[in-house]
Protein backbone atom coordinates (compact mmCIF):
# COMPACT_ATOMS: atom_id res chain seq x y z
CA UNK A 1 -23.46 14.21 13.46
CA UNK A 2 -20.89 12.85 11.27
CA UNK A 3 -19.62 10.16 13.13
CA UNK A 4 -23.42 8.96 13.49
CA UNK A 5 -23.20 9.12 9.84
CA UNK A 6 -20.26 7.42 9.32
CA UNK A 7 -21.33 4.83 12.15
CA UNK A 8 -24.22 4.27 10.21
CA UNK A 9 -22.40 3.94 6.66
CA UNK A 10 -20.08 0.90 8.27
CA UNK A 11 -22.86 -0.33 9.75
CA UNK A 12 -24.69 -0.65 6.82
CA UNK A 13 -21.65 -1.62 4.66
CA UNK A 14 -20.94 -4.54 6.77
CA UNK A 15 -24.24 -5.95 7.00
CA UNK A 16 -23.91 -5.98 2.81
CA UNK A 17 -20.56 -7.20 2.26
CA UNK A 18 -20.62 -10.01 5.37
CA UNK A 19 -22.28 -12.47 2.93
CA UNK A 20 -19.85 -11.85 -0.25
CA UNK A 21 -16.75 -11.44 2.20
CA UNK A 22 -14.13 -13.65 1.87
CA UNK A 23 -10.57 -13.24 3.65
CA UNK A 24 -10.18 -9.55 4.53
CA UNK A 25 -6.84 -8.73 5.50
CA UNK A 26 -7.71 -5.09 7.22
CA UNK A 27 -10.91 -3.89 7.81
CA UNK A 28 -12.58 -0.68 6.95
CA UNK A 29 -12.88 -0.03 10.94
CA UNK A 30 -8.99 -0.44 11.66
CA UNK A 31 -7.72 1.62 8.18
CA UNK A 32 -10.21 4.38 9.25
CA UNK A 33 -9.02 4.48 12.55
CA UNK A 34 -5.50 4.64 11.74
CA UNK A 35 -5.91 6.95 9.21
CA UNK A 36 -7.85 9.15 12.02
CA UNK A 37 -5.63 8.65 14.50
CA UNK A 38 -2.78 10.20 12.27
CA UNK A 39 -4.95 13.07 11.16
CA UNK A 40 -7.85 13.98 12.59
CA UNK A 41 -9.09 15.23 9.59
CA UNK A 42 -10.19 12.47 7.40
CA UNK A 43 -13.67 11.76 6.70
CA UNK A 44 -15.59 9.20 4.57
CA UNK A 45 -17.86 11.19 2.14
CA UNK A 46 -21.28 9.49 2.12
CA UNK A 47 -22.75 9.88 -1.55
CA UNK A 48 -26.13 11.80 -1.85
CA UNK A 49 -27.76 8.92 -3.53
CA UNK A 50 -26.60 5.09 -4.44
CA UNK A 51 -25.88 6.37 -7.88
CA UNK A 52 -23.19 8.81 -7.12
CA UNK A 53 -21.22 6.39 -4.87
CA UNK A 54 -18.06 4.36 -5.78
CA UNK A 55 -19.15 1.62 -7.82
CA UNK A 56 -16.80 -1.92 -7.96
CA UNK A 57 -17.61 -2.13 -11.75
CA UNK A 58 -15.48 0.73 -12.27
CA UNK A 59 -12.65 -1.53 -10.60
CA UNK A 60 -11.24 -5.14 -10.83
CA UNK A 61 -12.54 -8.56 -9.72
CA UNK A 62 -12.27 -8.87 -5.93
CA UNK A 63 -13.61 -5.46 -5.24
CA UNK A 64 -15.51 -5.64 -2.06
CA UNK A 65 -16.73 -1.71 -1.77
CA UNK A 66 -15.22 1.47 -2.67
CA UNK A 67 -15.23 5.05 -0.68
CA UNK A 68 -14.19 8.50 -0.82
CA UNK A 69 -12.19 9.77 1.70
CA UNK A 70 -11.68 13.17 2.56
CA UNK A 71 -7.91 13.99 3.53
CA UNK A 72 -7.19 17.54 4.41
CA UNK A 73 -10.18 19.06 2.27
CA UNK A 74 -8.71 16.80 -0.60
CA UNK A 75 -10.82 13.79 -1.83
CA UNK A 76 -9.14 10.34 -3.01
CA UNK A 77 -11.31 7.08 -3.36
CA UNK A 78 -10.44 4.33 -0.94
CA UNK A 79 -11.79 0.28 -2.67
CA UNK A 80 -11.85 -2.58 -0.55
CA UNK A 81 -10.51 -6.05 -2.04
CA UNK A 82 -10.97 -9.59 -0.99
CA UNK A 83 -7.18 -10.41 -1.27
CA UNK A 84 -4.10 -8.05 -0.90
CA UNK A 85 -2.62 -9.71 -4.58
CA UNK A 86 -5.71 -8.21 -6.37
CA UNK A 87 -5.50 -4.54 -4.77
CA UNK A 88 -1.52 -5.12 -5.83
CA UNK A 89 -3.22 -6.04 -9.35
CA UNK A 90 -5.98 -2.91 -9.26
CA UNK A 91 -2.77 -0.48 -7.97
CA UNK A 92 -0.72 -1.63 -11.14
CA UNK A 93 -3.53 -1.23 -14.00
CA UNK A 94 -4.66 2.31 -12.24
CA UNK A 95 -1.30 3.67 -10.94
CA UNK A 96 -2.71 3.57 -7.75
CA UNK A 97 -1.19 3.00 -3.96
CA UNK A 98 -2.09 -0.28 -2.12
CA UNK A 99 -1.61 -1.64 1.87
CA UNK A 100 -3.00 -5.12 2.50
CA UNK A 101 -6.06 -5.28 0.37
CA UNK A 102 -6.72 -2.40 -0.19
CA UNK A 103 -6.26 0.64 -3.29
CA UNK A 104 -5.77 4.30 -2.59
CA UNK A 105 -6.96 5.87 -6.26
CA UNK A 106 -6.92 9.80 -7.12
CA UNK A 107 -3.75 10.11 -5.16
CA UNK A 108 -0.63 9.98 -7.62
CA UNK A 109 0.09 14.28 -8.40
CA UNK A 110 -1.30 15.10 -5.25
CA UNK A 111 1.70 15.69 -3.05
CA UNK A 112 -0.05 15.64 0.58
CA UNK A 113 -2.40 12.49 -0.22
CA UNK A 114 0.47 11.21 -1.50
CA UNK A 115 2.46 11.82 1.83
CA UNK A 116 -0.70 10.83 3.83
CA UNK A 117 -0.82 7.62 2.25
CA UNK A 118 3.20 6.89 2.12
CA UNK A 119 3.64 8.04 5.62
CA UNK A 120 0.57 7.28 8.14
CA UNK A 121 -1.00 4.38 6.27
CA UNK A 122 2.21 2.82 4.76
CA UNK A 123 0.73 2.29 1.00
CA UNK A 124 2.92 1.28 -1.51
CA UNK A 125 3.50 1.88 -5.31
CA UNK A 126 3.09 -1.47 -6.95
């Protein structure tokens, strides 16, 4: 059941970001895969209503889409950029972790998304 949801949730989120997409250094499909190859655990949390979801206007220019993650029953918000140099930019102004282009948020003080995200995804402190 959840990996028809989740199916469906990349399905749909690549239908709406193919046409604002520019150069997309890792895609959602290969970091989620990596990440649940590592630990079998993670999950992408699928927001009740369009409202409640991760919203790029809460993040800087170049976000593509944002999602929360579930790591070990502990959540952290995953955002998609066009470019790695503007996740770098979005790590810096909220003390965030970044690989290629993308931003780990809500995991700096929390010691095992920290690890998760040093460790099996290779995410950096800019």
């Amino acid at each position: 059941m959840r990996t028809n949801l989740f199916l469906l949730f990349m399905t749909l989120l690549s239908i709406l970001g193919a046409s604002c997409t520019k150069e997309v250094k890792y895609s959602k499909e290969a970091l989620f895969k990596k990440a649940q190859d590592a630990e079998p655990s993670v999950t992408v949390i699928l927001p009740k209503n369009l409202a409640e979801g991760i919203h790029c206007s809460e993040y800087s220019e170049g976000c593509l889409a944002g999602h929360t993650v579930r790591v070990k029953n502990l959540d952290m918000i995953a955002v998609e950029f066009n470019t790695e140099a503007e996740a770098i930019y979005a790590a810096k102004k909220f003390r965030g972790y970044y690989f290629k282009n993308w931003l780990f948020d809500d995991v700096t003080g929390e010691p095992e998304l920290e690890k998760f995200v040093v460790e099996i995804l290779q995410a950096k402190k800019p």
